[in-house]
Protein backbone atom coordinates (compact mmCIF):
# COMPACT_ATOMS: atom_id res chain seq x y z
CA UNK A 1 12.07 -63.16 -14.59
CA UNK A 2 14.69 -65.98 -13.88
CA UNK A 3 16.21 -65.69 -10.28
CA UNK A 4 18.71 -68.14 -8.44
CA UNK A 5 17.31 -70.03 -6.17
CA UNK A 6 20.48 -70.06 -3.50
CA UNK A 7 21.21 -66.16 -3.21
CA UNK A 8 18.00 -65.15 -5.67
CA UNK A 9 20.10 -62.92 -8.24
CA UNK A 10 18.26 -61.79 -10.98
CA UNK A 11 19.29 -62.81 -14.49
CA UNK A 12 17.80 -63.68 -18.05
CA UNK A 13 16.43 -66.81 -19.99
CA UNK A 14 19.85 -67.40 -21.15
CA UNK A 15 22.02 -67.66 -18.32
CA UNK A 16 22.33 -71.36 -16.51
CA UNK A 17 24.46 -70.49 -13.73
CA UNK A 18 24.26 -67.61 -11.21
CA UNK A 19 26.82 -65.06 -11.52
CA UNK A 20 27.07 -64.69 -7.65
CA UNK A 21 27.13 -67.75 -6.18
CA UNK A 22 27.95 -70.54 -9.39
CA UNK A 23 24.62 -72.36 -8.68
CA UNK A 24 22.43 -73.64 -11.31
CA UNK A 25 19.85 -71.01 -12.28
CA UNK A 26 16.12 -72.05 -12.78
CA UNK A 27 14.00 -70.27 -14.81
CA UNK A 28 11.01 -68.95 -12.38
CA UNK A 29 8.88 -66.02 -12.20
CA UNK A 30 8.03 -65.99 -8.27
CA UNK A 31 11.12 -64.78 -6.59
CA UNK A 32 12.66 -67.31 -3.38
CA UNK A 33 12.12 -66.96 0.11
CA UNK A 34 9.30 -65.15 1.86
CA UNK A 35 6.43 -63.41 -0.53
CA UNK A 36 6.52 -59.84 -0.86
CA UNK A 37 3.33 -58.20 0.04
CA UNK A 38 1.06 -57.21 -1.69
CA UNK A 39 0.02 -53.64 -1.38
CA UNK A 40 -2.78 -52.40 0.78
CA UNK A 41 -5.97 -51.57 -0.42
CA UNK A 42 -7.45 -48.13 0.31
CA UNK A 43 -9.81 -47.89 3.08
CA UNK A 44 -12.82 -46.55 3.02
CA UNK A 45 -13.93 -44.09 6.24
CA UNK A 46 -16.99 -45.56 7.02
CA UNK A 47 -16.15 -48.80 6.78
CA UNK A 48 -14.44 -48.56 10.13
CA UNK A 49 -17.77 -46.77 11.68
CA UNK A 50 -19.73 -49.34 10.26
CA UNK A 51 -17.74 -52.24 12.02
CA UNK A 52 -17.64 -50.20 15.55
CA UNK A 53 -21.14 -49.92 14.95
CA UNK A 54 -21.73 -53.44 14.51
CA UNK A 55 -20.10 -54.40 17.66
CA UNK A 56 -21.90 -51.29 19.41
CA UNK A 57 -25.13 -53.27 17.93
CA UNK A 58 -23.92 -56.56 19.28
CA UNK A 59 -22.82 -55.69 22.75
CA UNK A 60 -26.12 -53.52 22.87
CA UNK A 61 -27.87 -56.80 22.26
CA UNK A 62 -26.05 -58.57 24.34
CA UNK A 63 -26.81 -56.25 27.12
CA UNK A 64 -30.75 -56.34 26.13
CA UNK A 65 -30.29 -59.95 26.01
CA UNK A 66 -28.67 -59.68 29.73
CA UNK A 67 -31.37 -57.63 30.78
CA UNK A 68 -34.07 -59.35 29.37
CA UNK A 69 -32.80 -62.65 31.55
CA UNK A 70 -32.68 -60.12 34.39
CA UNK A 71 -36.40 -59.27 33.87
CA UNK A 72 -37.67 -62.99 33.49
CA UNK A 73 -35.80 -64.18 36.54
CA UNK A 74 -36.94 -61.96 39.07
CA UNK A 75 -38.52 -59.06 37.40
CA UNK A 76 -36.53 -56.23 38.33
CA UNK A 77 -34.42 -55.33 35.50
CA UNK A 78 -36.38 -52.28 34.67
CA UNK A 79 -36.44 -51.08 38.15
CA UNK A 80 -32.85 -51.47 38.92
CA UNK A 81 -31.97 -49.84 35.86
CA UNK A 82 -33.86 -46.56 37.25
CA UNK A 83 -32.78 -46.79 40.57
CA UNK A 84 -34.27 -42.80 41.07
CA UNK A 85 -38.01 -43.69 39.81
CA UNK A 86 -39.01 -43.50 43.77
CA UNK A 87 -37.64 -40.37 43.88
CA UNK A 88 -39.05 -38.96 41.09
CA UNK A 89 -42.70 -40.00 42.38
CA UNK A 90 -42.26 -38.32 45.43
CA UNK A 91 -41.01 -35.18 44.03
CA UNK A 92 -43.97 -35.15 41.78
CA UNK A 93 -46.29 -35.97 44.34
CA UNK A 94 -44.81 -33.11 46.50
CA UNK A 95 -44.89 -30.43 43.27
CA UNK A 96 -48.64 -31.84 42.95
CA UNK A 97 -49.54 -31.00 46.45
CA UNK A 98 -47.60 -27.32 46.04
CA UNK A 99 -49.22 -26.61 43.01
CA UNK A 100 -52.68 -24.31 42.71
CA UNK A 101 -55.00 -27.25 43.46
CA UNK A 102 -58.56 -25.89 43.45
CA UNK A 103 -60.14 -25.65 47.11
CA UNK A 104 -62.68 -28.49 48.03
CA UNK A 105 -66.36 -27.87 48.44
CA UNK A 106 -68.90 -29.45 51.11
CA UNK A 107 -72.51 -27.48 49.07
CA UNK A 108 -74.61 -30.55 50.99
CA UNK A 109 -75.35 -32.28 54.43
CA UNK A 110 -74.43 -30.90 57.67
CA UNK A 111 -72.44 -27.73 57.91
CA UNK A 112 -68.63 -27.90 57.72
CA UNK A 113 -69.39 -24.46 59.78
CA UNK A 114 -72.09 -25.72 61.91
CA UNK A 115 -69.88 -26.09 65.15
CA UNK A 116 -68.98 -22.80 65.24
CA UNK A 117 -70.60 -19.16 66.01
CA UNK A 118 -72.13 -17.49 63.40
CA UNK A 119 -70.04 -14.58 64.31
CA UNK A 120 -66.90 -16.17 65.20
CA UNK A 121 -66.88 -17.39 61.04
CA UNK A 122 -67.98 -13.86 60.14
CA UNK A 123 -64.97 -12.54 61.94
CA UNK A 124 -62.39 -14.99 61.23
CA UNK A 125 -62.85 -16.57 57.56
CA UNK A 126 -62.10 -12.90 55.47
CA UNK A 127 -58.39 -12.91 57.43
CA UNK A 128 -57.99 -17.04 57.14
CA UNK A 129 -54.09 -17.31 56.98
CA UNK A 130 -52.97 -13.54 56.03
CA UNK A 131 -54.67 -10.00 56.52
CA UNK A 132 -54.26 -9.13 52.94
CA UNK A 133 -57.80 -8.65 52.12
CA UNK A 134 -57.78 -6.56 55.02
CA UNK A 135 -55.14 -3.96 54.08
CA UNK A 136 -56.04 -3.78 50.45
CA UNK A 137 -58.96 -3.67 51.20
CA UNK A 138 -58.69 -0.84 53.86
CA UNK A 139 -56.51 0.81 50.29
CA UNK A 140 -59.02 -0.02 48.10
CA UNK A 141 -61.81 1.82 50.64
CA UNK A 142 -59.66 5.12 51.17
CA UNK A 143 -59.58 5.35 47.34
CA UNK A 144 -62.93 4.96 47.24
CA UNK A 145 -63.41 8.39 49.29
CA UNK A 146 -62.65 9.99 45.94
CA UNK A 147 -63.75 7.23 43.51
CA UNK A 148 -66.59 5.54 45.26
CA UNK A 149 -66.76 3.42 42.21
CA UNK A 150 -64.02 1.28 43.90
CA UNK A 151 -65.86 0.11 46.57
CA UNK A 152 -67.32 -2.66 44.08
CA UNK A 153 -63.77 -4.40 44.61
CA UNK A 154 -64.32 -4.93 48.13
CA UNK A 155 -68.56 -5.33 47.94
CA UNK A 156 -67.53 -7.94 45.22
CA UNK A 157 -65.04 -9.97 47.38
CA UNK A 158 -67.96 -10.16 50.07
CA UNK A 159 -70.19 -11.50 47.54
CA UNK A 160 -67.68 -13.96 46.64
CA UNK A 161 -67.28 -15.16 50.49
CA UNK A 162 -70.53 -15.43 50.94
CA UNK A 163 -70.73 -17.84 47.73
CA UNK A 164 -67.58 -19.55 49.16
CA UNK A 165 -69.26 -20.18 52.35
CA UNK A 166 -72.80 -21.06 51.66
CA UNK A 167 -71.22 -23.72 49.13
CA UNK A 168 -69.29 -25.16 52.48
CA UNK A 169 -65.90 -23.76 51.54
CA UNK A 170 -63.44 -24.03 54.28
CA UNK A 171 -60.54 -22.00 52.19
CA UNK A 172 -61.71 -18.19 51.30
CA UNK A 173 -61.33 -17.47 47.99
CA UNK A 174 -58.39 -15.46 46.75
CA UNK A 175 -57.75 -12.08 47.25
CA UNK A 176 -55.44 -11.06 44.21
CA UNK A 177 -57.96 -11.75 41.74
CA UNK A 178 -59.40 -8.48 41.53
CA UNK A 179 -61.21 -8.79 38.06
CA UNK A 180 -63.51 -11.34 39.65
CA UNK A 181 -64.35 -9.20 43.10
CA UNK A 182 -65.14 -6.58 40.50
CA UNK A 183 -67.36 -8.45 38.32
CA UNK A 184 -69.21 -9.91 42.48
CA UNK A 185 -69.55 -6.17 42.78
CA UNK A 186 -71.67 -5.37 39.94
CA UNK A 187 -73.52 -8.41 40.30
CA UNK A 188 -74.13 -6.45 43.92
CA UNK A 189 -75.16 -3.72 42.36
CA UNK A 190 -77.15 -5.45 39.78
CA UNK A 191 -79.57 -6.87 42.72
CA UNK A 192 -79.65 -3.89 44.43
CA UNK A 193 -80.58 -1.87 41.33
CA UNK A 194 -83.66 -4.45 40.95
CA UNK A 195 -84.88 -3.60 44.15
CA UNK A 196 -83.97 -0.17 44.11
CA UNK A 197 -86.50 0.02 41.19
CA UNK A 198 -89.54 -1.71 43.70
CA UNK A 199 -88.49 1.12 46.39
CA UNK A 200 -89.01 3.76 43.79
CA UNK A 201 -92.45 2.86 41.85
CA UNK A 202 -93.41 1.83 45.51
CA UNK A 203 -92.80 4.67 47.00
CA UNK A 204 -93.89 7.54 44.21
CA UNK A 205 -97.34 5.28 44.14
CA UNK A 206 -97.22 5.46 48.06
CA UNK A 207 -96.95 9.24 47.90
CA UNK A 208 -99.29 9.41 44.89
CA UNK A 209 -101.94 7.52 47.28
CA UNK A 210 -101.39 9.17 50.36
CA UNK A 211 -102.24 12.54 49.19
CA UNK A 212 -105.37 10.95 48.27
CA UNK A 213 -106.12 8.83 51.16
CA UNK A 214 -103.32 9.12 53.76
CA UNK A 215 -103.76 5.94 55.85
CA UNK A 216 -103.87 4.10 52.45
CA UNK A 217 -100.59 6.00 51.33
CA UNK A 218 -98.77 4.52 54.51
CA UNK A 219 -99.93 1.01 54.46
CA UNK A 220 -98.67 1.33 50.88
CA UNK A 221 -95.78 2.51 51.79
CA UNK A 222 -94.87 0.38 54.37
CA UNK A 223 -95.37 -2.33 51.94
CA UNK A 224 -93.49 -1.22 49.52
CA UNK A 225 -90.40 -1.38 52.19
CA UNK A 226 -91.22 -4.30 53.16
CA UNK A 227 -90.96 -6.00 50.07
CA UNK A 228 -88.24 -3.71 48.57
CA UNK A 229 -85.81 -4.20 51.73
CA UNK A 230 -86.94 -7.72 53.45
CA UNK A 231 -86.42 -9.99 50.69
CA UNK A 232 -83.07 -8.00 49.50
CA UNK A 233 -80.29 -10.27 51.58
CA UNK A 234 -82.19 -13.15 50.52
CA UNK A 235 -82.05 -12.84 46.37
CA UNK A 236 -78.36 -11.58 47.15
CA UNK A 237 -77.12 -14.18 48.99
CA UNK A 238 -78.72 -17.09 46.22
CA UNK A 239 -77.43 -14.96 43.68
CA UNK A 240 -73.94 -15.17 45.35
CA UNK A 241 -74.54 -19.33 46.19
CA UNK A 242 -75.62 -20.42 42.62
CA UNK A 243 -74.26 -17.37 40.25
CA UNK A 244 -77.77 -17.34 38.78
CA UNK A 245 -79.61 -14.16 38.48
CA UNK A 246 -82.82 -16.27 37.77
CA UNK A 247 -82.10 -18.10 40.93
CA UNK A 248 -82.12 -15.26 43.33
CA UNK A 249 -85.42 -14.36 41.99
CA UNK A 250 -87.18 -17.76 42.34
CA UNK A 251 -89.66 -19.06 44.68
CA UNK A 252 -88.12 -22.28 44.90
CA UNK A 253 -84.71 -20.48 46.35
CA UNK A 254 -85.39 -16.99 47.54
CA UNK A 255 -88.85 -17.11 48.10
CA UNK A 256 -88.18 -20.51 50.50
CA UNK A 257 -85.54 -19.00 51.82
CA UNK A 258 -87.03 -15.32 52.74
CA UNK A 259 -89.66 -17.09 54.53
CA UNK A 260 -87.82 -19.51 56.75
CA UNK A 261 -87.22 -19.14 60.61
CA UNK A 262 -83.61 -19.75 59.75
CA UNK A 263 -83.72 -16.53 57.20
CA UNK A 264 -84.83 -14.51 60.42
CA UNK A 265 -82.41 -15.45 62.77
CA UNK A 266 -79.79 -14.56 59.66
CA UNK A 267 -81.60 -10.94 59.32
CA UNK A 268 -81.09 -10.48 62.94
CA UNK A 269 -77.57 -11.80 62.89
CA UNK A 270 -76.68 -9.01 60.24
CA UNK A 271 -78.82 -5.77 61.58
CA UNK A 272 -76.47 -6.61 65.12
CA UNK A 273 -73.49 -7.29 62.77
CA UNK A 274 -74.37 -3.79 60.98
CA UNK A 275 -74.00 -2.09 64.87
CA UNK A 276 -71.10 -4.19 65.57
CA UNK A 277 -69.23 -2.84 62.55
CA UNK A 278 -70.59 0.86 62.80
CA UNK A 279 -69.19 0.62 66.85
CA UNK A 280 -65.83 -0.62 65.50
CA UNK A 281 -65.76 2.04 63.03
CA UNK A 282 -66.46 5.02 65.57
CA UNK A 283 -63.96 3.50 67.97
CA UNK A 284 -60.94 3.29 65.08
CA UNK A 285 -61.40 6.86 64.38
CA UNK A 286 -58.40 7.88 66.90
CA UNK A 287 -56.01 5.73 64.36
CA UNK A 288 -56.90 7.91 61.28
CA UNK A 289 -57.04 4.96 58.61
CA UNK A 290 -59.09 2.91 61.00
CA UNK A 291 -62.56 3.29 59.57
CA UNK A 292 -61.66 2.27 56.23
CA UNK A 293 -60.00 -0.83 56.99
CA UNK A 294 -63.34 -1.51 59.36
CA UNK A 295 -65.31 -0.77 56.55
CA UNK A 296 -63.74 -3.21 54.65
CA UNK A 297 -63.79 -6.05 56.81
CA UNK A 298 -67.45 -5.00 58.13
CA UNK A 299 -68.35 -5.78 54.25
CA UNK A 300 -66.35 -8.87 53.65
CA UNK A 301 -68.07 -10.26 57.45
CA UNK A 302 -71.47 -9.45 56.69
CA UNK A 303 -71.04 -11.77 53.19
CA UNK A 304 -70.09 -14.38 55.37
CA UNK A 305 -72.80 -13.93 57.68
CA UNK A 306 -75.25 -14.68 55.06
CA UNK A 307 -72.96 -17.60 53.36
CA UNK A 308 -73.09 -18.73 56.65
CA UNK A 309 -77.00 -19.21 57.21
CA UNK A 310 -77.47 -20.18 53.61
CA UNK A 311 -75.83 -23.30 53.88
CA UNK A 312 -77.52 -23.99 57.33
CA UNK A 313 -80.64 -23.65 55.23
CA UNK A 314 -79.19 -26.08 52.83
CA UNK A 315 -78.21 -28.30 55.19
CA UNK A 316 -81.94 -28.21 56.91
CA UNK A 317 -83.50 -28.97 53.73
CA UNK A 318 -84.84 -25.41 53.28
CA UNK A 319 -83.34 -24.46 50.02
CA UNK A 320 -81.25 -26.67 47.12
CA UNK A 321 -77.80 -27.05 47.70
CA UNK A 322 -75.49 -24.52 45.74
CA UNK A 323 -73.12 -25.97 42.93
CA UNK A 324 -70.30 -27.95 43.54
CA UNK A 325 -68.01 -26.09 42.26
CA UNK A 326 -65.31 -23.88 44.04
CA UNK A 327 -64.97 -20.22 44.66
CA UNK A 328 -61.72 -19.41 43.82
């Protein structure tokens, strides 16, 4: 299209001079002046994203770059970007030490107990830091007036001391697990039944002989109590120390162990703990609930008692050293 280049009035391929202004008229397509513009072209959504992303991407590696000259010059890039990593040890350390970690063990060399009285750790270790065994178990033993079958709970947490101890266990094991004091009691009981079968053949064969010949019939019998009752504590407590049945019936443990001057000072230890505890009981009777709760902690002191002498065999050389491994 023909336009005037002065005022740039359109007109046609025949007309020389502008209408508007006179001028001569060239014949041009591209009008005077400034261009128009052109018109846009559509954009396309994530084209935008794209670019912001791009420059996200090239500041980020900028900043790596930064930091990465940060860490080669002195080396503290990473830690000054996690300026609470300190913290966050100590806090775990803390939650580490306040978690359940299992109690430590001392099974050989001296005693961890031997500076202190037999008794005094018989008293003292069941009621270490609270008196809850001694309540439940004073609970558990007035139940077991009716049920006697619950006395197994509290016979079972004495075996357990006693293992605790003889393995050179300053912390007692815990109360609350009542499973395992149940499972100590029939392992008690289990012990006790072996015996309890000696005691009977023994003594129906006594009787059977003595009707016969009686001074035969009472060295018999004696003999059969001897062997039936002596021994007991011993095959109990190894039983308790190394959670072997096969153990507590071995030469090499019980058998040393029964026959050791240290295994006699332990059976008198217990028959005076047995009249200590039978005193206390007689004297608590004016508080009702007394005897129970004596009975209770009578049972969990006498399993230390033994614990107690056990690993002063150990630590003499008289017997093996119980497992490493903690009661808990």
């Amino acid at each position: 299209m023909p336009y005037c280049l002065a005022c740039g009035t359109k007109t046609d391929f025949e007309t020389q001079t502008c209408p508007s202004c006179g001028q001569a008229v060239r014949h041009r397509i591209d009008p005077p002046g400034d261009a128009f513009p052109e018109p846009s072209e559509p954009e396309i959504p994530w084209e935008g994203d794209d670019a912001e992303s791009g420059a996200d991407d090239a500041k980020s590696g900028t900043d790596d770059a930064d930091s990465g000259a940060g860490d080669a010059t002195n080396g503290t890039g990473a830690e000054e970007s996690k300026p609470l990593a300190g913290i966050d040890d100590t806090l775990a350390a803390e939650d580490d030490e306040a978690g359940d970690t299992p109690p430590s063990t001392d099974p050989s060399g001296p005693s961890p107990f031997a500076d202190r009285w037999s008794f005094g750790v018989a008293a003292t270790y069941p009621v270490d830091e609270d008196y809850r065994p001694l309540v439940v178990g004073g609970i558990v033993e007035l139940i077991a007036l009716v049920l006697p079958v619950f006395s197994l709970v509290t016979v079972g947490y004495g075996f357990r001391l006693c293992g605790a101890v003889a393995r050179g266990q300053r912390e007692r094991p815990a109360f609350d697990d009542y499973g395992e004091s149940l499972v100590g009691g029939l392992q008690s009981l289990l012990v006790a039944g072996l015996y309890g079968v000696v005691l009977v053949v023994g003594g129906g064969a006594a009787a059977a002989v003595w009707t016969v010949d009686e001074p035969l019939g009472i060295a018999l019998g004696v003999t059969t109590g001897v062997l039936g009752l002596y021994p007991f504590p011993a095959s109990l407590t190894v039983y308790a120390a190394t959670g072997e049945l096969r153990t507590a019936f071995s030469r090499a443990s019980a058998g040393r162990f029964a026959t050791s001057g240290t295994y006699v000072r332990a059976w008198l230890a217990w028959l005076a703990g047995i009249v200590a505890v039978a005193l206390a009981a007689v004297l608590s009777v004016i508080t009702l609930v007394g005897p129970v709760v004596v009975r209770a902690w009578g049972t969990y002191s006498l399993g230390v008692l033994w614990g107690y002498y056990y690993r002063s065999a150990a630590a003499e050389g008289i017997v093996p050293p119980a497992p490493d491994e903690p009661v808990q």
